[in-house]
Protein backbone atom coordinates (compact mmCIF):
# COMPACT_ATOMS: atom_id res chain seq x y z
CA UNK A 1 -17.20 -104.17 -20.85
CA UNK A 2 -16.25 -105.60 -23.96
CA UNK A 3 -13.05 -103.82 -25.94
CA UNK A 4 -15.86 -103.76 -29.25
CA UNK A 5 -17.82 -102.04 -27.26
CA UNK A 6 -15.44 -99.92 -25.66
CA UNK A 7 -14.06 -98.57 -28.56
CA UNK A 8 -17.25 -97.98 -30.47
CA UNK A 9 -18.56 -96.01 -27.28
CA UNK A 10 -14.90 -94.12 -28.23
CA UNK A 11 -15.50 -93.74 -31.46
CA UNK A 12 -18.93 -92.32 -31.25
CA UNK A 13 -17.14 -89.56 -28.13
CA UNK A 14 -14.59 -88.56 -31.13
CA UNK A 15 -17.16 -88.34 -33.54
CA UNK A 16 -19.47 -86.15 -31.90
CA UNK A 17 -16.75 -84.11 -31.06
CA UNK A 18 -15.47 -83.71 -35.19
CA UNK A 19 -18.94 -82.81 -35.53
CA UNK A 20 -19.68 -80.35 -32.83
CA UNK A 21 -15.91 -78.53 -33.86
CA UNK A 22 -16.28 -78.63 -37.50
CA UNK A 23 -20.40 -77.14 -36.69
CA UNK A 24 -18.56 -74.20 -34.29
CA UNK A 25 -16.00 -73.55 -37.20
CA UNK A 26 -18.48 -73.31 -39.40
CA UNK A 27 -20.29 -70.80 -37.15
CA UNK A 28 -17.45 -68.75 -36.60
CA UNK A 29 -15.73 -68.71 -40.20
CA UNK A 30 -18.44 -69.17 -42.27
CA UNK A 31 -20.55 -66.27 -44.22
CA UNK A 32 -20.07 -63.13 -42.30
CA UNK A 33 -22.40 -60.34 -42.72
CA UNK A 34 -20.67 -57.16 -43.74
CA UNK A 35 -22.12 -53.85 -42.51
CA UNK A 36 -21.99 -51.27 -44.69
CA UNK A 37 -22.05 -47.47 -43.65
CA UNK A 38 -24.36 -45.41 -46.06
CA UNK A 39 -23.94 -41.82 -45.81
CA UNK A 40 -27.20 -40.22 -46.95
CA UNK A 41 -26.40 -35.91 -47.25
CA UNK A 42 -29.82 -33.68 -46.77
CA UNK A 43 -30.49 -30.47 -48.07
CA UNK A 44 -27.32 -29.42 -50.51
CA UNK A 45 -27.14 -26.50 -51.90
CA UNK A 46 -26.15 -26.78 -55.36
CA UNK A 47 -24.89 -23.56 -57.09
CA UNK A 48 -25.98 -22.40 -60.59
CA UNK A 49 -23.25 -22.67 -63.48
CA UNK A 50 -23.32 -20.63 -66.68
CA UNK A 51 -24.57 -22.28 -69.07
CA UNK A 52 -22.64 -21.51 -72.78
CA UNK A 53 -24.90 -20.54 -75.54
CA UNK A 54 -25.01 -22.39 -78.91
CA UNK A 55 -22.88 -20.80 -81.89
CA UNK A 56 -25.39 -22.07 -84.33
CA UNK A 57 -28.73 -23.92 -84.55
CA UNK A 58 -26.61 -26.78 -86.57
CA UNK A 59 -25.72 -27.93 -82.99
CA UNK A 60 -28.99 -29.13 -82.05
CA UNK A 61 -29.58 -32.32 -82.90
CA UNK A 62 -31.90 -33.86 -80.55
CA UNK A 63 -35.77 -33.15 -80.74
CA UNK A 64 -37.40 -32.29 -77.54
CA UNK A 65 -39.83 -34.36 -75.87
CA UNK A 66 -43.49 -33.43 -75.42
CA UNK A 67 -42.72 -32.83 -71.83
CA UNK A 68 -39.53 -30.93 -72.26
CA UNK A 69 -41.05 -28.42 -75.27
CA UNK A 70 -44.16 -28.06 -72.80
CA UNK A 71 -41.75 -27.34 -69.74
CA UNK A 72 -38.93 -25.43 -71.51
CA UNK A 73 -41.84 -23.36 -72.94
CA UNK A 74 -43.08 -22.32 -69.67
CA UNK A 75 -39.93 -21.50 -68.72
CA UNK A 76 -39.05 -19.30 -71.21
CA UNK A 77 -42.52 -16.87 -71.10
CA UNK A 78 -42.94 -17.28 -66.93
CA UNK A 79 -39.26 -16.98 -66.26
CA UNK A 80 -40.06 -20.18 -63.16
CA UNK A 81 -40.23 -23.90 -63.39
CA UNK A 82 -43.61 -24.99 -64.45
CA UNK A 83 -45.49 -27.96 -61.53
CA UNK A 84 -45.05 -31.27 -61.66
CA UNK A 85 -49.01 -31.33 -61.61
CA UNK A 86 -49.63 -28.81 -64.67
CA UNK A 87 -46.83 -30.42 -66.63
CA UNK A 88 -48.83 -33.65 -66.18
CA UNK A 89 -52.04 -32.19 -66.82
CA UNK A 90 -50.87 -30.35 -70.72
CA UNK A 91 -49.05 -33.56 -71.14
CA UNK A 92 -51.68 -35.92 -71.17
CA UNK A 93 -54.14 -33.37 -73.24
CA UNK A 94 -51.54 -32.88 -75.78
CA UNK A 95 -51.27 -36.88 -75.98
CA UNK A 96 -55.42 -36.43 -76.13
CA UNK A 97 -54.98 -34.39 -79.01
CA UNK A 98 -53.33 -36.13 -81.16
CA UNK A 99 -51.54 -33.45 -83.86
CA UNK A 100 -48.47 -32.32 -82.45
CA UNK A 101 -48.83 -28.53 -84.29
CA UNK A 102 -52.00 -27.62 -83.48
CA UNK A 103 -51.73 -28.81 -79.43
CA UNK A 104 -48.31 -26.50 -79.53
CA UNK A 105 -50.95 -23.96 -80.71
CA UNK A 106 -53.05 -23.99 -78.16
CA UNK A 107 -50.44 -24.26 -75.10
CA UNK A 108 -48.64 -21.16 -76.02
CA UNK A 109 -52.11 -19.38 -76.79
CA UNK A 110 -53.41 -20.62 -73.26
CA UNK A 111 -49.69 -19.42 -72.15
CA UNK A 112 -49.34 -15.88 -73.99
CA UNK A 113 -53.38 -15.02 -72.45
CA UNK A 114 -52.10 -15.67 -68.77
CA UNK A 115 -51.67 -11.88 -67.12
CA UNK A 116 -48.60 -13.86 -65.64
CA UNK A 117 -46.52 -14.29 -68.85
CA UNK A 118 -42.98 -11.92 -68.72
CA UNK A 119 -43.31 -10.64 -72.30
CA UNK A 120 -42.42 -6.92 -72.87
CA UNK A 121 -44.94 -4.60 -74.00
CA UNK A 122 -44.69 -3.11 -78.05
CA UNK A 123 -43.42 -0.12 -77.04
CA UNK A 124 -40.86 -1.91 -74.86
CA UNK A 125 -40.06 -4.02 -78.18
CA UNK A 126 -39.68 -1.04 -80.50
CA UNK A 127 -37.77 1.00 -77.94
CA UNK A 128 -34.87 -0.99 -78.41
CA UNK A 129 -35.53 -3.74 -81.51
CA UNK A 130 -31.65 -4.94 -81.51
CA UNK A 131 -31.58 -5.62 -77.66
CA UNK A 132 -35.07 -7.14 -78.09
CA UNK A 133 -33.92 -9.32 -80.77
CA UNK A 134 -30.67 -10.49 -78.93
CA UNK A 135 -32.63 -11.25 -75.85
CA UNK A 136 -35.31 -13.40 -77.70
CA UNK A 137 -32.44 -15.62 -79.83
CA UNK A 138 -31.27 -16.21 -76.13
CA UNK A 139 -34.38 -16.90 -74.69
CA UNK A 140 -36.29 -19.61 -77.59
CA UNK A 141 -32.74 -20.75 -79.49
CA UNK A 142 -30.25 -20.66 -76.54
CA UNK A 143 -27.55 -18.61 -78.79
CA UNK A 144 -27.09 -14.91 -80.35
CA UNK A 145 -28.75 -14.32 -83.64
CA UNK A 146 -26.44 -14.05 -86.69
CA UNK A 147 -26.22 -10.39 -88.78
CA UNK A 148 -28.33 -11.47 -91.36
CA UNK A 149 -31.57 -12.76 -88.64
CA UNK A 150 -30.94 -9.26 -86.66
CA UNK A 151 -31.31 -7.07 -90.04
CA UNK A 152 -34.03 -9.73 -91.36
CA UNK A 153 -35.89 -9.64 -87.80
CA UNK A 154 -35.43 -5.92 -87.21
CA UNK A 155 -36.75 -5.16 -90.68
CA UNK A 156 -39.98 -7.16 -90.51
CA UNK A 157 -40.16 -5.44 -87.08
CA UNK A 158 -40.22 -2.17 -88.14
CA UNK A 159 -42.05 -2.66 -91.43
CA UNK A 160 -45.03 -3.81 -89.88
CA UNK A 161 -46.82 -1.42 -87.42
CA UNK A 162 -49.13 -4.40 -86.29
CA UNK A 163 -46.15 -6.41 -85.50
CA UNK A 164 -46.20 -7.45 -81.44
CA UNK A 165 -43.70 -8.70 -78.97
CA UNK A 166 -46.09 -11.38 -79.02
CA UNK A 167 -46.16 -12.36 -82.69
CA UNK A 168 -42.66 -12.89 -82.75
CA UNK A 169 -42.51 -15.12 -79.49
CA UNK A 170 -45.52 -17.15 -81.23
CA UNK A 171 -43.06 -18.03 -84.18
CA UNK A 172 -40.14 -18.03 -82.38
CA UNK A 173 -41.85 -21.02 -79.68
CA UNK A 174 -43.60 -22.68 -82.99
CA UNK A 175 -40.49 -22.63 -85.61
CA UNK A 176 -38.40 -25.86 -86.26
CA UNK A 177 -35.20 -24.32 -84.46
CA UNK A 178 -37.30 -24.68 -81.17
CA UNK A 179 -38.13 -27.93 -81.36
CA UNK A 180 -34.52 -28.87 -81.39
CA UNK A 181 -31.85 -28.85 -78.39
């Protein structure tokens, strides 16, 4: 055997084995999959926090949605969380409608006819106007009514002998104040 041929046989031994080390290196040491441990926690109980009542209505500055006036509506004549599947359904006839006013009309007249609603009867109302009046600020504006809306509110209350519970939740749920958070 010829030394040329020899040490090209050699040569071709040594470089097969730079190729077959540098392939395991870069089987070994190359990108490395990293496994990552996901904890996934089922069924928490979260617990209810107080929620702090607005001083005035000059701290709402954000109009409500269609969806939440619709669902914060519910909410405050049921007393319970409206369904996903009714919420849907007033949503998209309210977008059918077209006029904004006259859809929050009819919601809180379809609302206020439901034997369902929590709204206290007119002698309820009348029994105790001031406590009623408190408990509606709290319940449409999220905050207590000022001195001048309880003597304004309790006035018109007593001065008219056709005035309902109901009435005043209408203009409570329709007025500007409501439409605000």
């Amino acid at each position: 055997m010829s030394i040329k041929k020899y040490v090209k046989r050699m040569s071709m031994r040594l470089f097969s084995k730079h190729i077959y080390l540098a392939v395991v290196l870069i089987v070994f040491f190359s990108c490395k999959k990293k496994v990552i441990e996901e904890t996934v926690y089922d069924n928490i109980i979260y617990e209810v926090n107080d929620v702090a009542v607005y001083g005035s209505n000059v701290e709402k500055t954000k109009q409500k949605s269609t969806n939440q006036y619709i669902s914060i509506l519910y909410t405050d004549l049921f007393n319970q969380a409206i369904s996903n599947n009714e919420l849907a359904e007033i949503s998209e006839l309210t977008l059918a409608m077209g006029d904004k006013q006259t859809s929050n009309e009819l919601i809180i007249s379809h609302y206020l006819n439901s034997p369902l609603v929590n709204i206290p009867t007119n002698s309820q109302m009348r029994a105790d106007l001031s406590t009623f009046i408190n408990e509606t600020y709290v319940r449409f504006y999220q905050r207590y009514p000022t001195e001048y809306e309880k003597i304004y509110l309790k006035k018109m209350i007593e001065d008219d002998p056709l005035m309902t519970a109901e009435n005043v939740y209408i203009a409570f749920a329709l007025s500007n104040e409501y439409y605000f958070y």
